[in-house]
Each structure stands twice: as structure tokens, then as C-alpha cells.
N, C-alpha and C. Protein backbone atom coordinates (compact mmCIF):
# COMPACT_ATOMS: atom_id res chain seq x y z
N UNK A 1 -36.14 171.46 -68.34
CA UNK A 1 -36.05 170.95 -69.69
C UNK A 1 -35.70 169.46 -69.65
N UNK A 2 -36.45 168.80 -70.42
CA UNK A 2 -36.75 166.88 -70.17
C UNK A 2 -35.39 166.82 -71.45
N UNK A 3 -34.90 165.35 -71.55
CA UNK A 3 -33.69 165.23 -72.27
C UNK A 3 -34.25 164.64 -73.31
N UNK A 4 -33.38 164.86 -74.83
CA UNK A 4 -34.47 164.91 -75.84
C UNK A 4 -33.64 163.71 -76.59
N UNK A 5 -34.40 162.43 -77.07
CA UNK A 5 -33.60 161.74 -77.70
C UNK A 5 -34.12 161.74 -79.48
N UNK A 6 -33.03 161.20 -80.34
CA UNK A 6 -33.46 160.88 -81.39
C UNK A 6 -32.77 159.63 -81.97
N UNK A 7 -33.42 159.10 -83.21
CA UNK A 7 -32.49 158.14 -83.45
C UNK A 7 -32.77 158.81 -85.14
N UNK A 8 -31.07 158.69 -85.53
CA UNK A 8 -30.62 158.78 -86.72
C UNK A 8 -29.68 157.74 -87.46
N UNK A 9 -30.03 157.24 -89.04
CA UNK A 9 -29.43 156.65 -89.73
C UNK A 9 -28.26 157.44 -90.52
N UNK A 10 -27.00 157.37 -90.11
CA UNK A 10 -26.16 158.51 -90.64
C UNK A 10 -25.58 158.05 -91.47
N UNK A 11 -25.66 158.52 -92.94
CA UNK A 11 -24.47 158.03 -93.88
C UNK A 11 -23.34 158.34 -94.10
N UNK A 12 -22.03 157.34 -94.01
CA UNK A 12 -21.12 157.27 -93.78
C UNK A 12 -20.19 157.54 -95.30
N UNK A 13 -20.65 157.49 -96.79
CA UNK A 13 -20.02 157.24 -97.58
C UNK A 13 -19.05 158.49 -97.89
N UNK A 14 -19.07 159.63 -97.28
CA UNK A 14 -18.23 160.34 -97.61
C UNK A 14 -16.80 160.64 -97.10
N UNK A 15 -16.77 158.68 -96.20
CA UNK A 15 -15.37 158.72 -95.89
C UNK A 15 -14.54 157.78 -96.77
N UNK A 16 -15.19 157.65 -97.97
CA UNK A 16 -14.65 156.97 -98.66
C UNK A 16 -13.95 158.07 -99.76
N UNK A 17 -14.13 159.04 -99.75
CA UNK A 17 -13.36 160.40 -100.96
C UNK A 17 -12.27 160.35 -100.58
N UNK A 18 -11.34 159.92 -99.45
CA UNK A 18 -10.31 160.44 -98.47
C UNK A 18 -9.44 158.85 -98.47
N UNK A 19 -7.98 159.34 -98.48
CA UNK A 19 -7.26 158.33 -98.36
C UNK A 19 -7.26 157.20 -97.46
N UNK A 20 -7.41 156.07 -97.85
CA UNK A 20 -7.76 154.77 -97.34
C UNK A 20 -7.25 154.97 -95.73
N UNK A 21 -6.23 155.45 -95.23
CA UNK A 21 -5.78 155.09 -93.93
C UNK A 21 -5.99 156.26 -93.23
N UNK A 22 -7.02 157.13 -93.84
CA UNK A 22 -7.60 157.84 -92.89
C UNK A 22 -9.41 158.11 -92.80
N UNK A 23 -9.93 157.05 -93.40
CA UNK A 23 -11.18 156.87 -93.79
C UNK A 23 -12.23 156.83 -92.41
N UNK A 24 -11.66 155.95 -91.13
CA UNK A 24 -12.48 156.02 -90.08
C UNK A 24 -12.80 156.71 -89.13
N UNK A 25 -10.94 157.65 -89.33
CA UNK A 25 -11.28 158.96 -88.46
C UNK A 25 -11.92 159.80 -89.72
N UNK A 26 -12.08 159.97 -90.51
CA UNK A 26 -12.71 160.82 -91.48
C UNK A 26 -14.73 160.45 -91.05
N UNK A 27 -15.09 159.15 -90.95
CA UNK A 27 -16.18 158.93 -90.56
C UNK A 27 -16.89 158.95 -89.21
N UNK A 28 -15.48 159.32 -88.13
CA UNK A 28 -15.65 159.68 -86.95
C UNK A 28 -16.34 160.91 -87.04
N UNK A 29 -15.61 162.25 -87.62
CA UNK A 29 -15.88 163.71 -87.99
C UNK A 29 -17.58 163.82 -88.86
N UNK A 30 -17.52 162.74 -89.62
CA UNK A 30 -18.96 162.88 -90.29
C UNK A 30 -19.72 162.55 -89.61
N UNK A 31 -19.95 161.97 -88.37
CA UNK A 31 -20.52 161.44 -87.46
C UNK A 31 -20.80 162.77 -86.78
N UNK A 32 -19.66 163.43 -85.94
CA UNK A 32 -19.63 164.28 -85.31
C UNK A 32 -20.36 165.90 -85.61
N UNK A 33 -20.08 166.01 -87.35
CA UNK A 33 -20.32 166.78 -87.51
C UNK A 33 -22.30 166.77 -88.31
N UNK A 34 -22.81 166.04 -88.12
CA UNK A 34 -24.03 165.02 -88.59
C UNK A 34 -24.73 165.79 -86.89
N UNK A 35 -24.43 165.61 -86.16
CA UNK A 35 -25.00 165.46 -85.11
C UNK A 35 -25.00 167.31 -84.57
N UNK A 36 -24.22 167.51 -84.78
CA UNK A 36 -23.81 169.72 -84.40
C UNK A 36 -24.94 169.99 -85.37
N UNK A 37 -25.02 169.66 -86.58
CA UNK A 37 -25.87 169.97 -87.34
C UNK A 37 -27.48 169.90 -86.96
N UNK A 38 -27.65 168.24 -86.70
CA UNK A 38 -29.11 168.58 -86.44
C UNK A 38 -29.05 168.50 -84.98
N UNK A 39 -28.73 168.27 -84.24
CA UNK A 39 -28.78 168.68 -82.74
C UNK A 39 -28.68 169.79 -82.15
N UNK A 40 -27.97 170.68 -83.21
CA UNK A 40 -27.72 172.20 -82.74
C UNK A 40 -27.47 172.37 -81.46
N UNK A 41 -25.94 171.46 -81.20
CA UNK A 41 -25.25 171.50 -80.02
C UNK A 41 -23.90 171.21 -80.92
N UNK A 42 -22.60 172.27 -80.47
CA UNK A 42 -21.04 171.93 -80.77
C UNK A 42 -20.79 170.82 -79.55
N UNK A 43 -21.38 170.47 -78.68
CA UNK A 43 -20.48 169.55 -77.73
C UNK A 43 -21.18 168.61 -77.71
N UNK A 44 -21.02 167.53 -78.66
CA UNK A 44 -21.10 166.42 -78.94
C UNK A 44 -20.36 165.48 -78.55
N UNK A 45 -20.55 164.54 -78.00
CA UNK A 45 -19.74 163.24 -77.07
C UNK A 45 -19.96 161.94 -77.43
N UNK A 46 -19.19 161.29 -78.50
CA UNK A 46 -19.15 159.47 -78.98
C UNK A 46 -19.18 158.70 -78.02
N UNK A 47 -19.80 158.06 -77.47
CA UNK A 47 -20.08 156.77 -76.53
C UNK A 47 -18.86 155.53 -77.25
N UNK A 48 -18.34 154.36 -76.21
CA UNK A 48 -17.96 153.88 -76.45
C UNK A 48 -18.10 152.70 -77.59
N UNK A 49 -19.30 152.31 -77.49
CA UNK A 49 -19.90 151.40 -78.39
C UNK A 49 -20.19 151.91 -79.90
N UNK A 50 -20.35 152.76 -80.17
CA UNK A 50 -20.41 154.00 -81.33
C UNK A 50 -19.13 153.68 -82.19
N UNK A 51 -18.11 154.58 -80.97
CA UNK A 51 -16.76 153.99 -81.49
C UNK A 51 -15.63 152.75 -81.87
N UNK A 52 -16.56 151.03 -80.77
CA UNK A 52 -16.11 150.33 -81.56
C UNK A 52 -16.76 149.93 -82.74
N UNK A 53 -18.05 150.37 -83.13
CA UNK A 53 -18.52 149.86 -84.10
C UNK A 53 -18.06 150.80 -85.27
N UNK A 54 -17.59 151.84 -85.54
CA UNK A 54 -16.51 152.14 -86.42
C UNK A 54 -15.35 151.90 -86.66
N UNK A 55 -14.45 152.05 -85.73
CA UNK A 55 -13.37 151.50 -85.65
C UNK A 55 -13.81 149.70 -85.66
N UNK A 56 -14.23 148.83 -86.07
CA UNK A 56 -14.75 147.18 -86.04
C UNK A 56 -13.32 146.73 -86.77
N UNK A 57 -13.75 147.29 -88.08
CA UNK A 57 -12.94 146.50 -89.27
C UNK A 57 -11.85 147.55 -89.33
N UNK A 58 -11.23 148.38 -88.50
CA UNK A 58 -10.09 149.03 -89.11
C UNK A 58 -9.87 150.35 -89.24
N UNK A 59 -9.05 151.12 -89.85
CA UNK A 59 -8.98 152.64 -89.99
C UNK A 59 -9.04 152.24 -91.99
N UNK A 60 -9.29 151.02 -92.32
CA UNK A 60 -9.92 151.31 -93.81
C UNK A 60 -10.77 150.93 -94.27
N UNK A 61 -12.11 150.26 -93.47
CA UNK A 61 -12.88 149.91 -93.92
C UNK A 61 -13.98 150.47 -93.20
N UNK A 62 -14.68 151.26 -93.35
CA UNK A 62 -15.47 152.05 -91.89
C UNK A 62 -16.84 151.31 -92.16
N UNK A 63 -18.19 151.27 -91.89
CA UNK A 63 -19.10 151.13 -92.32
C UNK A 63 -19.80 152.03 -93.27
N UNK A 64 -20.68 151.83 -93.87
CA UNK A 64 -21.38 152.51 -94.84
C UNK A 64 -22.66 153.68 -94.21
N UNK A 65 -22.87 153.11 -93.31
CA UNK A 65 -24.20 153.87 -92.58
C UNK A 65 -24.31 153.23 -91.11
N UNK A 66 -24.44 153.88 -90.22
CA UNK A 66 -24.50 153.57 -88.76
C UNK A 66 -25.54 153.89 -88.07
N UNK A 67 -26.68 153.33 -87.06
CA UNK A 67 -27.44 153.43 -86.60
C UNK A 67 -27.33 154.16 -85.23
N UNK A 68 -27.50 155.22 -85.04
CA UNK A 68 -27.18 156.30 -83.54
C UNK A 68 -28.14 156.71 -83.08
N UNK A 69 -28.28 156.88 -81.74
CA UNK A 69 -29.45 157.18 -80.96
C UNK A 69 -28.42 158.37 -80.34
N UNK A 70 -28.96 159.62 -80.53
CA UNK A 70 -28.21 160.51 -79.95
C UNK A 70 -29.57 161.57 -78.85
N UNK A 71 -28.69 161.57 -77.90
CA UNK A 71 -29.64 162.21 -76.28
C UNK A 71 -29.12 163.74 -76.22
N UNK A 72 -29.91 164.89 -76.09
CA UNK A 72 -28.86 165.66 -75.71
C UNK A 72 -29.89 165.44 -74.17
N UNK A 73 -28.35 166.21 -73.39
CA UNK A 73 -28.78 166.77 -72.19
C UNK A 73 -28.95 167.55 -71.17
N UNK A 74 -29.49 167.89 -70.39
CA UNK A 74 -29.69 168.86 -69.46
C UNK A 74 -28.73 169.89 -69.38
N UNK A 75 -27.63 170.11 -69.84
CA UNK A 75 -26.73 170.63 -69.93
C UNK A 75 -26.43 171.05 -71.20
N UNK A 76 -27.08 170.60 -72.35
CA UNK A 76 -27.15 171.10 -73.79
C UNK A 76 -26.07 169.92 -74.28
N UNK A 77 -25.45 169.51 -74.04
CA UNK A 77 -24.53 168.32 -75.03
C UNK A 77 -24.90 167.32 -75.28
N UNK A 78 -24.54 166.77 -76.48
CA UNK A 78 -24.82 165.75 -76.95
C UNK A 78 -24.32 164.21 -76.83
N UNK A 79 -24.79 162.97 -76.24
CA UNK A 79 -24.49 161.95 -76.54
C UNK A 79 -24.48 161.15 -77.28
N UNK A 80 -23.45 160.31 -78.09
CA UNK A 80 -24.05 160.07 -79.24
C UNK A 80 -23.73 157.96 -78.66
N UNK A 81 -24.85 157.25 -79.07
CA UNK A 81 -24.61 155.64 -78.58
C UNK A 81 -25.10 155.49 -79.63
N UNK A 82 -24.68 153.67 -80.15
CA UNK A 82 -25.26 152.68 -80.78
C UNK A 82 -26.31 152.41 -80.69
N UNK A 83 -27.45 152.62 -81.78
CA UNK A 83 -28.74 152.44 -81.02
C UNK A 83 -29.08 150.86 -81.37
N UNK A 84 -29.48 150.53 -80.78
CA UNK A 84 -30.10 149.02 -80.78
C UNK A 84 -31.01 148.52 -81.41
């Protein structure tokens, strides 16, 4: 089985319902849980670059929508990177 990539535009605005100082880990989880969904893999794995580009501006200002190239692989889990 060859490793399957995709790239997804994920929207982020539903970490804005949630109290300001917990908004980026709230958009971490929407991230996370964005990806179980259509990847139909629970072991999903944030790359570093992923994570500074959420965490950029803070735990209160997250971005609005993030650009991810997520791989699963040979092993069924998911990577999730900044796609370029």
C-alpha cells in the first residue's frame, strides 16, 4: 500500500466560540479532529511547522483557516505538515 497524500484547507473559526485563552489549543483539536474524520485514521500526528503556525500569534489569536498537507502512512497514521 503506496502513502496517500492530500491537501486540505481547514477552517479554523470554531475556535473562536471558546474562551479567548484557550482558543489555539481549541484549534489544535479542530485540526486534529478534521483530519480522524476524513482520513479515517485516530492516530493522527501535528508536524512541527503546523504547530508553529498556530501557535504564531499566541494562545488568542489562532488563524482563521490553515493550509495542511496531510500523508497517511504505511502504517495507517496520519501526518499532518504545513503545506506550501
Amino acid at each position: 500500500m503506496a502513502e496517500e497524500e492530500r491537501i486540505y484547507v481547514i477552517p479554523l473559526a470554531g475556535a473562536k466560540s471558546v474562551q479567548r485563552y484557550r482558543r489555539t489549543n481549541r484549534a489544535v483539536k479542530i485540526v486534529r479532529e478534521f483530519l480522524v474524520k476524513h482520513m479515517k485514521s485516530e492516530d493522527v500526528k501535528i508536524d512541527k511547522s503546523l504547530n508553529e503556525k498556530l501557535w504564531k500569534r499566541g494562545t488568542r489569536k489562532p488563524p482563521t483557516k490553515v493550509r495542511v498537507k496531510a500523508v497517511r502512512q504505511d502504517d495507517g497514521s496520519v501526518v499532518a505538515s504545513l503545506a506550501e
